[in-house]
N, C-alpha and C. Protein backbone atom coordinates (compact mmCIF):
# COMPACT_ATOMS: atom_id res chain seq x y z
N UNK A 1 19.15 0.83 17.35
CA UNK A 1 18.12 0.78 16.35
C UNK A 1 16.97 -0.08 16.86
N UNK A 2 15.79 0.53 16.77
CA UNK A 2 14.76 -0.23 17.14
C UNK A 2 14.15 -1.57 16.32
N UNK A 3 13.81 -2.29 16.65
CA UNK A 3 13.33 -3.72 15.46
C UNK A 3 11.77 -3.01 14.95
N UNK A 4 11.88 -3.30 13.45
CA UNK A 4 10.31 -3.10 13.21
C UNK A 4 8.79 -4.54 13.43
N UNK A 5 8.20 -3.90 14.03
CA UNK A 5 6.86 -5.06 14.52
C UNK A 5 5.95 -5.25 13.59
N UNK A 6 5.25 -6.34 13.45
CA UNK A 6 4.12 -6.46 12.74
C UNK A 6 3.18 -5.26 12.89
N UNK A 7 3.11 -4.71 13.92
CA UNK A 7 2.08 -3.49 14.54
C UNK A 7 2.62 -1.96 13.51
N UNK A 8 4.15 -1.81 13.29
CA UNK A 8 4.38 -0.89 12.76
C UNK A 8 3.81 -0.97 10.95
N UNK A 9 4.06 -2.21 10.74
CA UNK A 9 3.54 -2.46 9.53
C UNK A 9 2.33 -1.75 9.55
N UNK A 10 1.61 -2.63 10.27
CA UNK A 10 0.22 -2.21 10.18
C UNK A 10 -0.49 -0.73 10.02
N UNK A 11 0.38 -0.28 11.20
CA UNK A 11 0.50 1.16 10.82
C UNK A 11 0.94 1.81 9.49
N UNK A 12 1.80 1.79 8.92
CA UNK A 12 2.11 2.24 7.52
C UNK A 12 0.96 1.75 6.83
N UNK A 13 0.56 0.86 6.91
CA UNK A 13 -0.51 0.60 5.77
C UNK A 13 -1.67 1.37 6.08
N UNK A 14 -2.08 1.35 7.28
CA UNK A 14 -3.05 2.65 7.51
C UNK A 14 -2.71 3.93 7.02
N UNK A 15 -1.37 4.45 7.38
CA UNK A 15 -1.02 5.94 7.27
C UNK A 15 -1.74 5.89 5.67
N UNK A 16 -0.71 5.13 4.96
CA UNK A 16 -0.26 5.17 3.67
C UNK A 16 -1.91 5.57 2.95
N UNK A 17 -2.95 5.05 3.34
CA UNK A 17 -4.47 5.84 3.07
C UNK A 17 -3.94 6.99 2.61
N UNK A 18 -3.89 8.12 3.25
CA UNK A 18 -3.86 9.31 3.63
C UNK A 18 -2.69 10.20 2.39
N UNK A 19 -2.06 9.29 2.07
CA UNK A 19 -1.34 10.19 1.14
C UNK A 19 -0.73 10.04 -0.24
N UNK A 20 -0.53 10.53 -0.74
CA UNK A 20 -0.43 11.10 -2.01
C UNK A 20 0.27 9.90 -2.76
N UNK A 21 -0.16 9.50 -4.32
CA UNK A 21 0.37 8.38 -4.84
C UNK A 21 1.69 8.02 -4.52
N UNK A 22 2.87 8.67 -4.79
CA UNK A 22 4.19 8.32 -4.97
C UNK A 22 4.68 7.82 -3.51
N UNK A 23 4.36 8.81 -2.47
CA UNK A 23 4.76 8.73 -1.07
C UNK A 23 4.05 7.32 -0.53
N UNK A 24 2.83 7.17 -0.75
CA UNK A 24 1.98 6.30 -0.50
C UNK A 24 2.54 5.04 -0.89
N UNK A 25 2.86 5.02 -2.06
CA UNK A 25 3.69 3.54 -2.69
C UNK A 25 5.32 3.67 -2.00
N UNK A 26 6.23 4.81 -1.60
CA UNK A 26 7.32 4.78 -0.95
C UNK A 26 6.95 3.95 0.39
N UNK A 27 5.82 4.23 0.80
CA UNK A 27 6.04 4.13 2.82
C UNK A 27 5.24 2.58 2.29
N UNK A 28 4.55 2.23 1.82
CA UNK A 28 4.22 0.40 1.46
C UNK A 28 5.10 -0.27 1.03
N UNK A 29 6.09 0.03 0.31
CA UNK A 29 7.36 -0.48 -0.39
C UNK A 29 8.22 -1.13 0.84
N UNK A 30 8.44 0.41 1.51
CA UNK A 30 9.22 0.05 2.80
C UNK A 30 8.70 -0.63 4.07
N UNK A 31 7.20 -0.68 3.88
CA UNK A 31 6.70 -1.54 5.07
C UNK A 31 6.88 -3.03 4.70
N UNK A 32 6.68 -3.04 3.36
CA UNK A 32 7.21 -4.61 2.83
C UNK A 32 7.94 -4.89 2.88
N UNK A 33 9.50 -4.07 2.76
CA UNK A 33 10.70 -4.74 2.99
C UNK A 33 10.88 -5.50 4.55
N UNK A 34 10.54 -4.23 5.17
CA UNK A 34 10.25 -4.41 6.96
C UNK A 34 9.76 -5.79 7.09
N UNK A 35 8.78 -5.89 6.63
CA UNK A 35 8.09 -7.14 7.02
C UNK A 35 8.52 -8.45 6.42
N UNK A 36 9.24 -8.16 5.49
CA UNK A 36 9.90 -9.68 5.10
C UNK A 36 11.06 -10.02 5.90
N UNK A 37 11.96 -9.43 6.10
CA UNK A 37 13.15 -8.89 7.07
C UNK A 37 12.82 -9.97 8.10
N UNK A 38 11.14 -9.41 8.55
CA UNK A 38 10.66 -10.45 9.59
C UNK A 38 10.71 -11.77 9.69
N UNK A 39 10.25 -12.19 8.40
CA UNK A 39 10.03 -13.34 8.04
C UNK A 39 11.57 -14.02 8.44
N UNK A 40 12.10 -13.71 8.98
CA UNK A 40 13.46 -14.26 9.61
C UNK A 40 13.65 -14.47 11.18
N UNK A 41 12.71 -13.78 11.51
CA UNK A 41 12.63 -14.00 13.51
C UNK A 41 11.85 -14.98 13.64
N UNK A 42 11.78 -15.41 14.43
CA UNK A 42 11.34 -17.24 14.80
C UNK A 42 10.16 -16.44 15.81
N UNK A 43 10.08 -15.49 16.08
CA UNK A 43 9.26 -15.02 17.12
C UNK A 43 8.15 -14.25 16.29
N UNK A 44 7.96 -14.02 15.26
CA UNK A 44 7.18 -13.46 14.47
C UNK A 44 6.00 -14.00 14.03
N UNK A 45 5.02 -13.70 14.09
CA UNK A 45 3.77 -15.17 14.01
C UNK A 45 3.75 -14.74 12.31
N UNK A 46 4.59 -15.88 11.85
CA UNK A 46 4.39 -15.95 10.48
C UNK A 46 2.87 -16.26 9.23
N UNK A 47 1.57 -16.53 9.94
CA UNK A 47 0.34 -16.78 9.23
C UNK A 47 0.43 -15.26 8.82
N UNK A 48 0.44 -14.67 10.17
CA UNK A 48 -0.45 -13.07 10.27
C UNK A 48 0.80 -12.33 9.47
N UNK A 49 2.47 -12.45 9.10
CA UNK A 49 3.16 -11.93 8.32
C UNK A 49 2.57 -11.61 6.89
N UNK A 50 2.34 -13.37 6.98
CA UNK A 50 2.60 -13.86 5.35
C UNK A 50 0.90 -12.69 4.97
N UNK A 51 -0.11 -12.73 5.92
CA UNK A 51 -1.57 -11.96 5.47
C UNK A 51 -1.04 -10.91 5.60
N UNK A 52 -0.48 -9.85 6.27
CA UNK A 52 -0.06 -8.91 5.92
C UNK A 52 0.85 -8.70 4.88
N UNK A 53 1.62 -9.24 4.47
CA UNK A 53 2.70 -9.04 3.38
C UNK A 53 1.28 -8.84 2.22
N UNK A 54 0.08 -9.86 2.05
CA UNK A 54 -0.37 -9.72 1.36
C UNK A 54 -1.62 -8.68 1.28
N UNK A 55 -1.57 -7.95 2.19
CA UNK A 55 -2.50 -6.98 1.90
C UNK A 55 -1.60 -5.61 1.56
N UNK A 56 -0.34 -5.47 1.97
CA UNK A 56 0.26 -4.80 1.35
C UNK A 56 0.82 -4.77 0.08
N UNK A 57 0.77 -5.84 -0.57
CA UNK A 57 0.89 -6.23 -1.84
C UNK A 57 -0.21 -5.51 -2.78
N UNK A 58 -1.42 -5.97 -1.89
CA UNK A 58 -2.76 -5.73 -2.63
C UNK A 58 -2.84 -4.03 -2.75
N UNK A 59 -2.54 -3.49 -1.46
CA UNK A 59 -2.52 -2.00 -1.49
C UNK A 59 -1.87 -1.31 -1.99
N UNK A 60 -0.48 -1.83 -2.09
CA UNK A 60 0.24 -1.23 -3.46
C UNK A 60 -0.18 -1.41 -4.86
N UNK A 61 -0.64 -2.13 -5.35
CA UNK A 61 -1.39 -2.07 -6.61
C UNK A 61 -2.94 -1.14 -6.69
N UNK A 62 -3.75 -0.83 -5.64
CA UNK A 62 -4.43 -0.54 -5.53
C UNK A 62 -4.04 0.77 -5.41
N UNK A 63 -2.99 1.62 -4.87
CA UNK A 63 -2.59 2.78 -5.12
C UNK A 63 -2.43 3.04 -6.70
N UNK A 64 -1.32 2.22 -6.90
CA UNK A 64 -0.58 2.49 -8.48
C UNK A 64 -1.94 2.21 -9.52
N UNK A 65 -2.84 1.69 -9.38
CA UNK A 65 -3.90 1.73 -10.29
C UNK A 65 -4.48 2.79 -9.87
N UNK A 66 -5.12 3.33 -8.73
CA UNK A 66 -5.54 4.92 -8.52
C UNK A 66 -4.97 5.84 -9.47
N UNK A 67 -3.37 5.73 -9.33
CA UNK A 67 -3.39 6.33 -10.14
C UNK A 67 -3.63 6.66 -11.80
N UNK A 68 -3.10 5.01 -11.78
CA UNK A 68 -3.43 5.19 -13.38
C UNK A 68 -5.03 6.05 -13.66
N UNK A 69 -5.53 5.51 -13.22
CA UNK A 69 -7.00 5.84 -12.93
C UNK A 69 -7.41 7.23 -13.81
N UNK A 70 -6.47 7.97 -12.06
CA UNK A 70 -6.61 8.92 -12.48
C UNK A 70 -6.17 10.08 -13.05
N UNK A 71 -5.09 9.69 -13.72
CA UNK A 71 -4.11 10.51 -14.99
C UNK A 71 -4.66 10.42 -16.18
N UNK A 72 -6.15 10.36 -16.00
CA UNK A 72 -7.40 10.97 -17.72
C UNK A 72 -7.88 9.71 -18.01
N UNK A 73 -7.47 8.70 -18.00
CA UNK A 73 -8.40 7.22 -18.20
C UNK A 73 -9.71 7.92 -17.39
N UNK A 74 -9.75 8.06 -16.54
CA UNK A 74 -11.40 7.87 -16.03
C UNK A 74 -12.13 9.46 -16.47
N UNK A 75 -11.14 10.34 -16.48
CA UNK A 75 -12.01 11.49 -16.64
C UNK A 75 -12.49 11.00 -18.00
N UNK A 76 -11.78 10.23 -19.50
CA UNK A 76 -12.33 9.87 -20.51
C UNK A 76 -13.50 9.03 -20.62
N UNK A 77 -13.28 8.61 -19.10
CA UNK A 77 -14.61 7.16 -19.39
C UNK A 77 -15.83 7.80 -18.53
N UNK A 78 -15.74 9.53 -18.22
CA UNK A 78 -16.99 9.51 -17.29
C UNK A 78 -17.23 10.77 -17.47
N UNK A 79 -18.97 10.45 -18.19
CA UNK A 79 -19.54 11.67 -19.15
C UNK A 79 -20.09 12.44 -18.29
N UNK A 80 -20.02 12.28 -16.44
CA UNK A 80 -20.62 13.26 -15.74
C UNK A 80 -19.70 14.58 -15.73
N UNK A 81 -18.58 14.51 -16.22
CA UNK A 81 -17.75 15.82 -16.17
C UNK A 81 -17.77 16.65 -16.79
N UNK A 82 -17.13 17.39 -16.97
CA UNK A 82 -17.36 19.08 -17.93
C UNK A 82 -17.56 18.85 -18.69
N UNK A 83 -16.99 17.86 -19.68
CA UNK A 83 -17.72 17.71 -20.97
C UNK A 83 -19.05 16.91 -21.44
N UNK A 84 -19.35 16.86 -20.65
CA UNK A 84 -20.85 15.75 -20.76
C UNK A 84 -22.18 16.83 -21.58
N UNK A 85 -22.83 16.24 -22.39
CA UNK A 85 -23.29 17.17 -23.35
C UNK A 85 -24.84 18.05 -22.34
């Protein structure tokens, strides 16, 4: 089994852009677990962990509010759409 790197993190959090709410919050979920895991190797530069743990934090909420977003909250709050008089 291969060890996961700060670099793979990084990667998931890029991918995770790219796709679709649920999957998007699956592959950040699991890059977070990954990366705490880390937080146990003495070889791990823990500043740049602990900032990544927290931008994945941030990006998971930032998905899960997308969506809220956009399951009719915003189509209600924005009169440029079909129904705009």
């Amino acid at each position: 089994m291969t060890r996961t790197t700060l670099e793979d993190v990084e990667r998931s959090l890029d991918r995770a852009t790219d796709l679709e709410t649920t999957e998007a919050v699956s592959v950040l979920r699991t890059a977070r677990e990954d990366l705490q895991a880390l937080g146990n190797d003495p070889d791990v530069d823990e500043e740049r962990r602990q900032a990544l743990e927290e931008r994945l934090d941030q990006r998971i909420r930032e998905v899960e509010n997308r969506d809220a977003y956009d399951g009719g909250l915003g189509a209600a709050m924005n009169p440029e759409d079909d129904d705009a008089p």
